[in-house]
N, C-alpha and C. Protein backbone atom coordinates (compact mmCIF):
# COMPACT_ATOMS: atom_id res chain seq x y z
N UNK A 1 22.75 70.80 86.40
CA UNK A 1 24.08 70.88 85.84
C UNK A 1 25.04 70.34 86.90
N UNK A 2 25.79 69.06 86.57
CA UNK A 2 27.02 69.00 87.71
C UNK A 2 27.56 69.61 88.12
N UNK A 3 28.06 69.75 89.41
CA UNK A 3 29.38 70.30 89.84
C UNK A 3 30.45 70.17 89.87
N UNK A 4 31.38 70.88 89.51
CA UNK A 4 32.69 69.75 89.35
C UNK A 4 33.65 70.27 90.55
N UNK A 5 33.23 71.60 90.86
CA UNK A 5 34.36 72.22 92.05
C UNK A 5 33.80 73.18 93.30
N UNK A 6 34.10 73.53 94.28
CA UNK A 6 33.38 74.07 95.26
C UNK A 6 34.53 74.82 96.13
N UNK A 7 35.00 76.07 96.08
CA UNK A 7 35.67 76.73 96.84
C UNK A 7 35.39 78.31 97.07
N UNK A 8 35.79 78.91 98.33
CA UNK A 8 35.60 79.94 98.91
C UNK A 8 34.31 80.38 98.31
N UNK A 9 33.25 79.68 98.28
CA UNK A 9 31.89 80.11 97.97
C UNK A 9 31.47 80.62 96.75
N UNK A 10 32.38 79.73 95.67
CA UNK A 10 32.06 79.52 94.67
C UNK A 10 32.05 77.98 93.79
N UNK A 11 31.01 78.29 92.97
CA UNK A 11 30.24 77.25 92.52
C UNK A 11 31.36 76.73 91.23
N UNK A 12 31.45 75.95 90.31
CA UNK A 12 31.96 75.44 89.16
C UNK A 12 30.67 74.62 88.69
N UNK A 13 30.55 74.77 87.53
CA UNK A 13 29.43 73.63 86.94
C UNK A 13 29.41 73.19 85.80
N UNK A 14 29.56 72.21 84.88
CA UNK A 14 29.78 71.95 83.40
C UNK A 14 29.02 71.26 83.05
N UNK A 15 28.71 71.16 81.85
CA UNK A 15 28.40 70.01 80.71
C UNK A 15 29.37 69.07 79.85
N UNK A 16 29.43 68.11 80.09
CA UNK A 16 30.24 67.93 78.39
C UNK A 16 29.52 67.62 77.70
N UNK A 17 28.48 67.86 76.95
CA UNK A 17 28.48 68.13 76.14
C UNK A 17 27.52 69.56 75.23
N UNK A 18 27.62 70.56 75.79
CA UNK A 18 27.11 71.65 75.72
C UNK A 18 27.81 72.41 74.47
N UNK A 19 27.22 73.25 73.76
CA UNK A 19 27.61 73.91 72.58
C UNK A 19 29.05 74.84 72.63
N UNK A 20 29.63 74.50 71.57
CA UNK A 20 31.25 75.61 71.63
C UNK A 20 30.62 77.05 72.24
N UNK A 21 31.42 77.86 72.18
CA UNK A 21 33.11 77.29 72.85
C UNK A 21 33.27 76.88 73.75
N UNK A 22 34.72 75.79 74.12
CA UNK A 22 34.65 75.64 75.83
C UNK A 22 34.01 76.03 76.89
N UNK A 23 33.53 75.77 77.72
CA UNK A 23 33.02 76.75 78.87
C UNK A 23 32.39 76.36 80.40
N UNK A 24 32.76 77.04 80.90
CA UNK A 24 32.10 76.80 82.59
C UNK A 24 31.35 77.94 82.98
N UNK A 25 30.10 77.56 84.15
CA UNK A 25 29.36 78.17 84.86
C UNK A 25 30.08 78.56 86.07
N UNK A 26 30.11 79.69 86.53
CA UNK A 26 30.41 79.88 88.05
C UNK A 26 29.77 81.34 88.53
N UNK A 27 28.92 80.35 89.79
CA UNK A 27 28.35 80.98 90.88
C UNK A 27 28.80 81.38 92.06
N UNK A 28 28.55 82.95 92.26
CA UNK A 28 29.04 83.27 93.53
C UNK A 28 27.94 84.53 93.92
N UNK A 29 27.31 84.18 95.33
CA UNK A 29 27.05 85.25 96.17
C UNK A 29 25.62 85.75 95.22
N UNK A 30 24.55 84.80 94.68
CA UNK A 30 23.92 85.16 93.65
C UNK A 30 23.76 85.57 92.42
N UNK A 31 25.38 86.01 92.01
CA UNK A 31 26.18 86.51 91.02
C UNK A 31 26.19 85.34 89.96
N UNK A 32 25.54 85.13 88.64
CA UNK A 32 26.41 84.07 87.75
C UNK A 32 27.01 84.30 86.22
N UNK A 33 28.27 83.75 86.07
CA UNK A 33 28.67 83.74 84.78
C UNK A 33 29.19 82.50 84.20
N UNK A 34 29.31 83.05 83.15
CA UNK A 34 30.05 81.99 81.73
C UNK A 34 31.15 82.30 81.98
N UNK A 35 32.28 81.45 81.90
CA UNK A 35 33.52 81.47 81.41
C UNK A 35 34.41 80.80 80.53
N UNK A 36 34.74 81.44 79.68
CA UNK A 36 35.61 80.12 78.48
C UNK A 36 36.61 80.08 79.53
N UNK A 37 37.07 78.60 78.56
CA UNK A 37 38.51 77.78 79.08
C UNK A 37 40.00 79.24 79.33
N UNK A 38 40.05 79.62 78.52
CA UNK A 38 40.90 80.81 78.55
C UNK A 38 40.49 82.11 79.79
N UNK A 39 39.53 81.85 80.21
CA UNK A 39 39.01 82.57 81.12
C UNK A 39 38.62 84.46 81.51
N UNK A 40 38.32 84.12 79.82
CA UNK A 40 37.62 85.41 79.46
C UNK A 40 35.83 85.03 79.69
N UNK A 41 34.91 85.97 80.10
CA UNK A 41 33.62 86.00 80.60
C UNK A 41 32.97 85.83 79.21
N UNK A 42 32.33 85.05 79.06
CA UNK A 42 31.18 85.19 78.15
C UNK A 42 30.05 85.61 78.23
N UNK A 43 29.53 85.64 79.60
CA UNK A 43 27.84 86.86 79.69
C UNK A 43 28.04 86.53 81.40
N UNK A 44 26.68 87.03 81.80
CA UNK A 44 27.01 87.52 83.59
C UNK A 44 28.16 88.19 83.72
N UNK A 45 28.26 88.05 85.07
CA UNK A 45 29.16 88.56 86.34
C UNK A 45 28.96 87.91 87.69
N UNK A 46 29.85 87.64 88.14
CA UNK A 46 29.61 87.32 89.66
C UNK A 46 29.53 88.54 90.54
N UNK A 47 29.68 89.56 90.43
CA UNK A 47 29.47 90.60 91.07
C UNK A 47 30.26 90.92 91.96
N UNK A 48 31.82 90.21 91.87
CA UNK A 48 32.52 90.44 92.77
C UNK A 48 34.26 90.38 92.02
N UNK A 49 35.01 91.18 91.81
CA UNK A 49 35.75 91.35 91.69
C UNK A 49 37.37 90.26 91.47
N UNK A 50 36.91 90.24 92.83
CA UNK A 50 37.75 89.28 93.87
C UNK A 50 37.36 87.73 92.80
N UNK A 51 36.14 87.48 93.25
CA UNK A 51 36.00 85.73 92.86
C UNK A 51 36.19 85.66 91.34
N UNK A 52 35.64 86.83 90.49
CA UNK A 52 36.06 86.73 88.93
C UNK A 52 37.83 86.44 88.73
N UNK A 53 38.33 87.11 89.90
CA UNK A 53 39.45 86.96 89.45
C UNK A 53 40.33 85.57 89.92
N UNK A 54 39.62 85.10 91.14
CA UNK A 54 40.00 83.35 91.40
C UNK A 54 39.64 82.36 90.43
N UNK A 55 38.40 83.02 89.83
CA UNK A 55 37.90 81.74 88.65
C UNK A 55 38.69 81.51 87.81
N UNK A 56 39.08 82.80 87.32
CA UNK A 56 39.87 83.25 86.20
C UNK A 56 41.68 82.34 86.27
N UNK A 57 41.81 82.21 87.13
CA UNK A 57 43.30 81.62 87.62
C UNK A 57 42.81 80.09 87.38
């Protein structure tokens, strides 16, 4: 899966063309989740508080 972004030790990763809804991968600290564009979680967790809430921005 590409990467499209790389900060404070977290991952970004997409498809275009992967099934609705919008969405990104992000990895942190072994932790992984889904996130729609709106930046509500769709399954996982990163396991960290903190980085859910940088992705999320």
């Amino acid at each position: 899966m590409p990467e499209i972004s790389r900060f404070f030790g977290i991952i970004i990763r997409m498809f275009h063309d992967e099934q609705n809804p919008p969405h990104f991968h992000a990895e942190y600290a072994g932790g992984k989740a889904v996130f729609h564009f709106r930046g509500n979680i769709i399954k996982g967790d990163l396991k960290s508080r903190t980085a859910t809430r940088l992705v999320r921005e």
